[in-house]
Protein backbone atom coordinates (compact mmCIF):
# COMPACT_ATOMS: atom_id res chain seq x y z
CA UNK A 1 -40.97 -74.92 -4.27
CA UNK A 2 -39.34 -76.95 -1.61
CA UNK A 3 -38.33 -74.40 1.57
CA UNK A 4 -34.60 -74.60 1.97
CA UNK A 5 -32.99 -74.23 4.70
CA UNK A 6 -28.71 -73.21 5.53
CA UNK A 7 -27.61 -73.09 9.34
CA UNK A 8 -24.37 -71.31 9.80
CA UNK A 9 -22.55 -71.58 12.97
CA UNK A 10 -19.12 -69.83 13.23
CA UNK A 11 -16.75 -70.42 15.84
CA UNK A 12 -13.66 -68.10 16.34
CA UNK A 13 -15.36 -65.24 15.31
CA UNK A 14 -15.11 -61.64 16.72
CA UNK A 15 -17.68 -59.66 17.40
CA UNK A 16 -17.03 -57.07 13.89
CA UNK A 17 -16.48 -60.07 11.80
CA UNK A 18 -20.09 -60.92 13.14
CA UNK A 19 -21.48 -57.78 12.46
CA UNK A 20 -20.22 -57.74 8.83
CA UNK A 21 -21.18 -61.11 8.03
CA UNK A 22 -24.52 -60.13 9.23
CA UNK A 23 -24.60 -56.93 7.04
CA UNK A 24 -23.25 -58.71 4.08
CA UNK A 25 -26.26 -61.59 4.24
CA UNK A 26 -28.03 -58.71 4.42
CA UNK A 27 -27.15 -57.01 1.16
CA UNK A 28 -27.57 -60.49 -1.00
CA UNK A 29 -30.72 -60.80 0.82
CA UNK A 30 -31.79 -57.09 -0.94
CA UNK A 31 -30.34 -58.12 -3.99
CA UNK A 32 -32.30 -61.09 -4.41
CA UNK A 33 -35.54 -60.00 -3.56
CA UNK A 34 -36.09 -58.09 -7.12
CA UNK A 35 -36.02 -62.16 -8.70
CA UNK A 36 -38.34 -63.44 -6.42
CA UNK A 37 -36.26 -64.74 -3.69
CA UNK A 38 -37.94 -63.68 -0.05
CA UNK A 39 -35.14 -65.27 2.66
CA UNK A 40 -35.77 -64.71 6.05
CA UNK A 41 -32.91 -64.59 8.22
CA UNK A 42 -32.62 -64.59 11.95
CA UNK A 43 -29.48 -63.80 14.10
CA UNK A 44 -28.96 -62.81 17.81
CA UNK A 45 -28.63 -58.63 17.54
CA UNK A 46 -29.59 -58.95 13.58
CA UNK A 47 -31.72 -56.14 13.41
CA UNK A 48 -29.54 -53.65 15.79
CA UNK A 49 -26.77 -54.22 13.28
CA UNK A 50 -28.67 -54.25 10.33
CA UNK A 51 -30.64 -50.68 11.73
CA UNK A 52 -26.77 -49.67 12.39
CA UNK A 53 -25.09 -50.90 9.03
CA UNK A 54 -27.76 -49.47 6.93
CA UNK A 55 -28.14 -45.83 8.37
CA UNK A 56 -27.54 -42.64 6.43
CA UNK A 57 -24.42 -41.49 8.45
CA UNK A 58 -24.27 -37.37 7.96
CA UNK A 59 -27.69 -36.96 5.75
CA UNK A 60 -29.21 -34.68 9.01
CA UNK A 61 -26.26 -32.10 8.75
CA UNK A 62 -27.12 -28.94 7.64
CA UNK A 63 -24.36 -26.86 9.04
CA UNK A 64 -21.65 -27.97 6.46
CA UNK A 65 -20.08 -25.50 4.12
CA UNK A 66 -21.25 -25.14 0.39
CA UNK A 67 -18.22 -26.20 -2.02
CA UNK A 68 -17.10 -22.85 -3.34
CA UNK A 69 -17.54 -23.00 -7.47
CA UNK A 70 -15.30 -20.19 -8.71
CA UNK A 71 -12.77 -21.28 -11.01
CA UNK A 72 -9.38 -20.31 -8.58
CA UNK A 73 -10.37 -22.59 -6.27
CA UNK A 74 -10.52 -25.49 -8.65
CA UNK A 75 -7.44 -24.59 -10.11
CA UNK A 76 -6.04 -24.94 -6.80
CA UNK A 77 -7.34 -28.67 -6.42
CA UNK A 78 -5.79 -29.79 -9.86
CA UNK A 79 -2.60 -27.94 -8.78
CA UNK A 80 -2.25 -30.31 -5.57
CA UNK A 81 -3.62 -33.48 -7.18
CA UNK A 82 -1.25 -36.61 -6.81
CA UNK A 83 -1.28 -39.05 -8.92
């Protein structure tokens, strides 16, 4: 099949909405590769953001409290539930 190729070039745009248009290429790119589809992107700081957007945030901390399972305490949670 015929390579194709798309050339994006935003003007305007800040340097978030850059990051999150990167990340969001990013995830189509991942969910196209189970079909076949191999795209190869390149960006200026694409794989800082990418090694940024993707990361675990939190999955190294082992110093948080367990969730206490005794039945007053979840009567307590559906006693200050809004709706």
């Amino acid at each position: 099949m015929k390579e194709k190729i798309i050339t994006i070039k935003p003007k305007g745009i800040t340097q978030k909405q850059w990051s999150i248009l990167l990340l969001e290429l990013n995830l189509i790119k991942r969910a196209w590769k189970p079909y076949g589809v191999d795209m190869q992107m390149s960006a200026p700081g694409l794989k800082r953001i990418v090694d940024w957007g993707t990361k675990k945030h939190g999955s190294d901390n082992t110093e948080r409290r367990p969730i206490p399972t005794n039945a007053s305490y979840k009567r307590n949670i559906r006693r200050h539930r809004i709706v």
